[in-house]
Protein backbone atom coordinates (compact mmCIF):
# COMPACT_ATOMS: atom_id res chain seq x y z
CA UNK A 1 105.76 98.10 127.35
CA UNK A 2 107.15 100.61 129.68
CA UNK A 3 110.60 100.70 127.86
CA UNK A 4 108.61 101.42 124.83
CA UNK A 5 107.05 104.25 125.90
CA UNK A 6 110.05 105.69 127.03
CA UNK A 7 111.83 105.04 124.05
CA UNK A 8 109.20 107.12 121.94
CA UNK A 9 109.78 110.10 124.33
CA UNK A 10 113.29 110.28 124.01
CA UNK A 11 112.54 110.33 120.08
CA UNK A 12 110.58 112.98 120.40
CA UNK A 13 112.90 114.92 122.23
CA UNK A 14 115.73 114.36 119.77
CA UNK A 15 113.21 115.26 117.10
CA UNK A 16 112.49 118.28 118.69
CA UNK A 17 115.48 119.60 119.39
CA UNK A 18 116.49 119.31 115.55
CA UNK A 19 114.98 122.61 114.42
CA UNK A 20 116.69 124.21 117.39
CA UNK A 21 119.83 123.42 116.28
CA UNK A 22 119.35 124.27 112.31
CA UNK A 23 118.26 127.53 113.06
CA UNK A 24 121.26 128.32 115.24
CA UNK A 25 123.56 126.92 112.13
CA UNK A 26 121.40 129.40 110.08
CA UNK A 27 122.18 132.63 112.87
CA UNK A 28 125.78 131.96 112.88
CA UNK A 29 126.39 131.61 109.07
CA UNK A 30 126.23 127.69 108.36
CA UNK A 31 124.99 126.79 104.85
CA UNK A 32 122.40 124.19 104.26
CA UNK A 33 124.96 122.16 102.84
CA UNK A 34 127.28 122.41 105.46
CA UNK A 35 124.47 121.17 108.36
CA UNK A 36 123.09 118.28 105.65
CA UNK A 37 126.75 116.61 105.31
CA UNK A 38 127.84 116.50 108.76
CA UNK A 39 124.87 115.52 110.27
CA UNK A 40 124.57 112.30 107.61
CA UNK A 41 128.45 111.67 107.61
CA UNK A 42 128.30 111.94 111.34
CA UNK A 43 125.58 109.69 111.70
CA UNK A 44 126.32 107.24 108.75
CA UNK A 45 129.59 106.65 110.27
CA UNK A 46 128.53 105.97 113.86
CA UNK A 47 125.66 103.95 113.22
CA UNK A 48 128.14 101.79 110.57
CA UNK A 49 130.36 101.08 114.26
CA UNK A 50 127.38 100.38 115.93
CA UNK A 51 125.55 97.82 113.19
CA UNK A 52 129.01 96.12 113.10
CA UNK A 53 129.57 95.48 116.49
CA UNK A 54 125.73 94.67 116.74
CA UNK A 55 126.22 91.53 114.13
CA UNK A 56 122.67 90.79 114.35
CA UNK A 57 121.75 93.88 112.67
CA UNK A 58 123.93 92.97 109.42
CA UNK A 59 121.64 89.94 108.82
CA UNK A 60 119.00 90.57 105.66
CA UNK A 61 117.88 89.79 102.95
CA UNK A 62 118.75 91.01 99.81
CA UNK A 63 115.51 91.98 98.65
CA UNK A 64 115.37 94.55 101.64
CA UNK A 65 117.92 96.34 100.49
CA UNK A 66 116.08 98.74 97.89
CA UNK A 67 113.35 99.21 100.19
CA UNK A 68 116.07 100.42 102.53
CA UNK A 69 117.34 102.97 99.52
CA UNK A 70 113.39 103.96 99.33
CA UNK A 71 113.23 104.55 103.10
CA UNK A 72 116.40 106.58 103.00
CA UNK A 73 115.54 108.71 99.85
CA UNK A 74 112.33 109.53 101.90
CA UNK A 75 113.76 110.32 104.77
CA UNK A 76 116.32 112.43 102.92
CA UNK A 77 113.16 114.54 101.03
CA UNK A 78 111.76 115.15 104.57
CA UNK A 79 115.17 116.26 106.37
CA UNK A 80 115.80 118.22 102.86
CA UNK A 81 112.78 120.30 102.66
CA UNK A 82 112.41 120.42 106.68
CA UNK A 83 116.11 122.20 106.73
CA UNK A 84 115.23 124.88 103.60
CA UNK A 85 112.05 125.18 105.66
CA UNK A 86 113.51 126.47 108.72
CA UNK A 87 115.91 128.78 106.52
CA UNK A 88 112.63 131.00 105.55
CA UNK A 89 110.39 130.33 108.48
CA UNK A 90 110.77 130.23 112.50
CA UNK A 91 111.74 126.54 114.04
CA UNK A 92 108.33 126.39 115.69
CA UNK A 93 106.22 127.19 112.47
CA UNK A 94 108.01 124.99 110.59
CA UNK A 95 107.81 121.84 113.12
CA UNK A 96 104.21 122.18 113.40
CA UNK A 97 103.40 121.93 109.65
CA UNK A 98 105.68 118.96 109.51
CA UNK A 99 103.11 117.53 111.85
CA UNK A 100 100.37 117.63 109.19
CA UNK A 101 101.70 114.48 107.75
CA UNK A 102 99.16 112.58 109.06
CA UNK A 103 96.40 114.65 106.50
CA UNK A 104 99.38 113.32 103.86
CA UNK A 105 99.01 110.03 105.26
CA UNK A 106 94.71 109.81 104.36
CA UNK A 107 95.10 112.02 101.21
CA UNK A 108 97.87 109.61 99.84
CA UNK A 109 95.69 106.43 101.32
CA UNK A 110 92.55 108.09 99.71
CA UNK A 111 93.97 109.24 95.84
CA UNK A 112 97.03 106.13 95.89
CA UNK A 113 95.94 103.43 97.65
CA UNK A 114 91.59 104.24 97.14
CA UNK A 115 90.81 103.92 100.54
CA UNK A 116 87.19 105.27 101.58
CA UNK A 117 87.06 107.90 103.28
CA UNK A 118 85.59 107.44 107.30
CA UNK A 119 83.88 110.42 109.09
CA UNK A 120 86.99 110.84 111.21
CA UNK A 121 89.36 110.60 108.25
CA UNK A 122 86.96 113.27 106.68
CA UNK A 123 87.53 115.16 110.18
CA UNK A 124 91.33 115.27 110.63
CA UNK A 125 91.35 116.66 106.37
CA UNK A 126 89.44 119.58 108.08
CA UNK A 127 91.04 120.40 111.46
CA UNK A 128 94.58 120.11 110.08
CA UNK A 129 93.84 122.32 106.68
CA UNK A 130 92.20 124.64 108.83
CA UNK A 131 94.99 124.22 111.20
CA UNK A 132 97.18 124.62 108.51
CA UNK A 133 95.54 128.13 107.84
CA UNK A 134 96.02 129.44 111.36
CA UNK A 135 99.59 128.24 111.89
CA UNK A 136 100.57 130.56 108.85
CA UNK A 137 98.18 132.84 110.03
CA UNK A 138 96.47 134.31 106.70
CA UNK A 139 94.40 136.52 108.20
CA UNK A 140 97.00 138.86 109.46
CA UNK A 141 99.05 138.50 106.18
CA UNK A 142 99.18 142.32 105.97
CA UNK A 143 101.28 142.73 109.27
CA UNK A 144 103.79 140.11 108.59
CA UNK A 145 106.03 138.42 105.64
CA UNK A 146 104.51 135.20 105.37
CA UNK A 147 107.60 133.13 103.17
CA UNK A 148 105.14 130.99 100.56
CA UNK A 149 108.58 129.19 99.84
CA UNK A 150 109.20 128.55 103.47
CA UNK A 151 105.31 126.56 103.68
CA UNK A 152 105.65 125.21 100.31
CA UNK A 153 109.01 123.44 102.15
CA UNK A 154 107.56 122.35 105.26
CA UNK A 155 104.07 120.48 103.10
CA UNK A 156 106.96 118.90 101.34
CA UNK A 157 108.55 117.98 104.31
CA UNK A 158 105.43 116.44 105.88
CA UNK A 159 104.63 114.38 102.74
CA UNK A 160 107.96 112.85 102.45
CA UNK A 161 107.47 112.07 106.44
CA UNK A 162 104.18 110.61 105.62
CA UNK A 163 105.73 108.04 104.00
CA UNK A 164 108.55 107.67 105.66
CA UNK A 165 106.25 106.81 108.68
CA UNK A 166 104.08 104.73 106.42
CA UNK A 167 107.40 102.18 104.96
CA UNK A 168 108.94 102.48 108.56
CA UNK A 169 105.91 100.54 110.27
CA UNK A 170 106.56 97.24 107.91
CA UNK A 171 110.32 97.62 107.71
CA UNK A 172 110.10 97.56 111.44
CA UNK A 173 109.02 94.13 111.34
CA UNK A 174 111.38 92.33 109.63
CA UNK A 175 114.23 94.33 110.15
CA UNK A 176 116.26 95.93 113.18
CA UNK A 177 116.48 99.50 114.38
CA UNK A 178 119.94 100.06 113.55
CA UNK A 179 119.89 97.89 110.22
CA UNK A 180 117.13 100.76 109.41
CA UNK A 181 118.85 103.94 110.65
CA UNK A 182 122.18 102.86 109.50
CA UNK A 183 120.90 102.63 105.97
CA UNK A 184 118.68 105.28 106.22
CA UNK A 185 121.85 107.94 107.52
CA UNK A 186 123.98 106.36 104.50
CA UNK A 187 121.74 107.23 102.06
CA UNK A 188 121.16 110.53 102.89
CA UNK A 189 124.58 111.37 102.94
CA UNK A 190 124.96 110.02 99.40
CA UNK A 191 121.85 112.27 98.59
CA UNK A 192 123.84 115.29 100.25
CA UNK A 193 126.81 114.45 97.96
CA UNK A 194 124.71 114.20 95.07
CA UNK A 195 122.85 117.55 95.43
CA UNK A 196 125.87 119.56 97.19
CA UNK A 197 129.63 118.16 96.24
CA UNK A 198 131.91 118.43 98.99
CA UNK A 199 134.10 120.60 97.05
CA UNK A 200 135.73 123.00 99.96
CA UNK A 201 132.61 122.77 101.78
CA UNK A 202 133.72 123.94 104.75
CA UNK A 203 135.14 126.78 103.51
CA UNK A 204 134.51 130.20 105.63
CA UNK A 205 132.50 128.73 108.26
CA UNK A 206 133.31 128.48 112.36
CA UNK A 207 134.88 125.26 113.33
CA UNK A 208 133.02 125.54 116.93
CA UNK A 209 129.81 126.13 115.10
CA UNK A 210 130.41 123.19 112.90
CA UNK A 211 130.79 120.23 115.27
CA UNK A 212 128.12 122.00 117.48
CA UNK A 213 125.95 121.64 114.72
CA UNK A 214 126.85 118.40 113.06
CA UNK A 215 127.30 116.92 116.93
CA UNK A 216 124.17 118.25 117.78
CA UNK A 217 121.85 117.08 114.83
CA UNK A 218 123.68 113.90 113.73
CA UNK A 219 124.07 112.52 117.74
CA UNK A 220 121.22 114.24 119.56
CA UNK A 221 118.75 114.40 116.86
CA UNK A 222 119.52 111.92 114.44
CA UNK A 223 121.10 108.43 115.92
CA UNK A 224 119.19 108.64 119.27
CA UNK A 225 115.63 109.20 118.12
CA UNK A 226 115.81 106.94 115.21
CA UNK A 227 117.01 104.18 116.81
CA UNK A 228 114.54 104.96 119.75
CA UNK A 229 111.79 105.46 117.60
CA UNK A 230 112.46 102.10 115.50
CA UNK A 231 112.79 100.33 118.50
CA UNK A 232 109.29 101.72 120.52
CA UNK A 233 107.96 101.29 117.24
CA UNK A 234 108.55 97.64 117.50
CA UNK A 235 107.39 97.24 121.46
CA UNK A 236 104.47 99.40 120.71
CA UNK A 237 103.28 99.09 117.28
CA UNK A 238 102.41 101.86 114.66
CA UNK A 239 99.29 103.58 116.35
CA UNK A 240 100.70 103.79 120.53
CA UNK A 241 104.36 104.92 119.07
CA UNK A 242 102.86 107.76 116.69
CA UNK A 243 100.21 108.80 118.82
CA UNK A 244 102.69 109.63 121.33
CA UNK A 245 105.01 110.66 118.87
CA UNK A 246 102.48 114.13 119.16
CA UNK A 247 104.28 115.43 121.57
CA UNK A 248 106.71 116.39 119.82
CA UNK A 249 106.06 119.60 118.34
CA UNK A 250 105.10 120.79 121.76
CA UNK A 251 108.44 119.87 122.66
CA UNK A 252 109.41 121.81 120.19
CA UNK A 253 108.12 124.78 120.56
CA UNK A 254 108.74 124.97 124.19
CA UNK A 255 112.62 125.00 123.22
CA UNK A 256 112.27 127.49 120.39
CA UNK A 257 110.57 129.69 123.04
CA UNK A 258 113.59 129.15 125.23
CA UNK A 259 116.33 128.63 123.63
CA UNK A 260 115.59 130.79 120.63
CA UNK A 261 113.03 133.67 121.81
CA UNK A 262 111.10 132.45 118.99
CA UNK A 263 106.81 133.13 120.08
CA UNK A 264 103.37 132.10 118.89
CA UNK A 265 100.34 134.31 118.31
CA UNK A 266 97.23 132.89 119.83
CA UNK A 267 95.80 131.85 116.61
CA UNK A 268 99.06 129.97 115.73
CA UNK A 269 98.67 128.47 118.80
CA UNK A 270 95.28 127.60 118.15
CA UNK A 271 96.11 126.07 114.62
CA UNK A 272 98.79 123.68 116.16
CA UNK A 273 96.06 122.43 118.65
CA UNK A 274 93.76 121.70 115.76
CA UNK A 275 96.68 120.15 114.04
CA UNK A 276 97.94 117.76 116.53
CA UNK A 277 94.06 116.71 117.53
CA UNK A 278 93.53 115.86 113.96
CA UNK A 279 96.52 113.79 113.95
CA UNK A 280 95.55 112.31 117.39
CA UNK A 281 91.52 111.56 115.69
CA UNK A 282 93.50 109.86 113.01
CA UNK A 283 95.91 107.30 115.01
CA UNK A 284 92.81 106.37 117.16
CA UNK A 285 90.85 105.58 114.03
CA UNK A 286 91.57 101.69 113.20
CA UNK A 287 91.03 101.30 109.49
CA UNK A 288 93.58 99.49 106.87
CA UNK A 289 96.70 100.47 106.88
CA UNK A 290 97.94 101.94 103.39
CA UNK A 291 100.51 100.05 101.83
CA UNK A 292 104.34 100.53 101.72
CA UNK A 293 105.79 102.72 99.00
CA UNK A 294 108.56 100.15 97.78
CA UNK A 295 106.16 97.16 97.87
């Protein structure tokens, strides 16, 4: 139980430390395109060694496989959006609207799936659209750009999170971590190819930034907190692994603080509270489960 504790933590770390190193990409001249590939070929290509000398992750069936292509379109949408986000918005903003997914999570559950709505579901739709509202900060839209294309991003990144987190808590149980971050990696980078063809890609941009970069988010923020997250997802089930899962865009923040001199107004600050106790009201509440996507 311990070990699966842990193993969330060092997720959340790696999670956090994602928007730290997109932004740098971003200040010394790397394209989207350019982070996207090498943090999926990276990945893809490590986590292929490590399924293949872990045999027992190659065992499946084959009618997991295009739930697999499902989970790693999704997770593809969120990393997508969450990277285009950070382009037009500060690392901290955009990793605490990422954190509304769990308001995706009961409005998908609620028009999709026609759950009823509880009192506390009803609760964490107000605290993290008010939340919402704070962490933008609309009432001082007059003394700073607010980029509507940088939020519209980051809501797209939280939905496709939403269900990433919602397919992940069933795949978990039939299949292992690595099977599931392998796949997930290998997709995306077919995604990347799809949308951006590696036609001189790396054209005009810093070799030391590069592997920095692609090191940094494929390694540090990719392999490590998926696997760990799959695998404390597994010792701890759904609601103890995303509940503590919230610390995340603390985490976060913190590091944009120090690392990038990036700062929060009080009300932001205030709106990210709201946020994260909404998704903390939500975890707690133990009503059904909405079903998987690719079911």
């Amino acid at each position: 139980m311990k070990n699966g504790y842990v193993l969330i933590v060092l997720a959340a770390l790696g999670f956090a430390a994602l928007p730290i190193f997109i932004k740098y990409g971003y200040n010394v001249g790397l394209t989207t395109e350019v982070m996207l590939f090498l943090r999926f070929l990276i990945a893809s290509v490590l986590l292929s060694f490590i399924m293949l000398v872990n045999k027992k992750g190659l065992h499946m069936n084959k009618s997991d496989l295009p739930k697999l292509v499902v989970q790693g379109l999704v997770f593809f949408g969120s990393s997508y959006c969450y990277t285009l986000a950070i382009k037009h918005m500060s690392a901290s903003v955009t990793n605490i609207l990422l954190y509304t997914y769990p308001l995706m999570v009961v409005l998908m559950a609620t028009m999709i799936f026609k759950e009823k709505v509880s009192l506390v579901k009803a609760l964490t739709l107000l605290l993290s659209f008010l939340g919402c509202l704070m962490v933008i900060d609309v009432i001082h839209t007059s003394t700073h750009q607010i980029s509507m294309l940088g939020i519209l991003y980051g809501i797209g990144s939280a939905i496709f999170y939403a269900i990433y987190n919602i397919n992940g808590q069933y795949l978990s149980k039939t299949l292992e971590p690595v099977t599931i971050s392998t796949y997930t990696s290998v997709v995306c980078l077919f995604a990347t190819m799809v949308i951006y063809p590696p036609v001189n890609i790396f054209a005009g941009h810093s070799f030391q930034a590069m592997w920095i970069v692609g090191l940094g988010t494929a390694i540090l923020s990719t392999i490590i907190p998926l696997f760990c997250y799959q695998k404390g997802l597994s010792l701890l089930g759904a609601s103890q692994a995303s509940i503590l899962s919230n610390i995340e865009p603390v985490i976060a923040t913190v590091l944009a603080f120090l690392i990038l001199g990036e700062t929060l107004s009080i009300i932001q600050l205030s709106g990210a509270f709201l946020i994260i106790s909404g998704g903390l009201l939500l975890k707690l509440d133990k009503g059904k489960q909405p079903s998987t996507l690719s079911s």
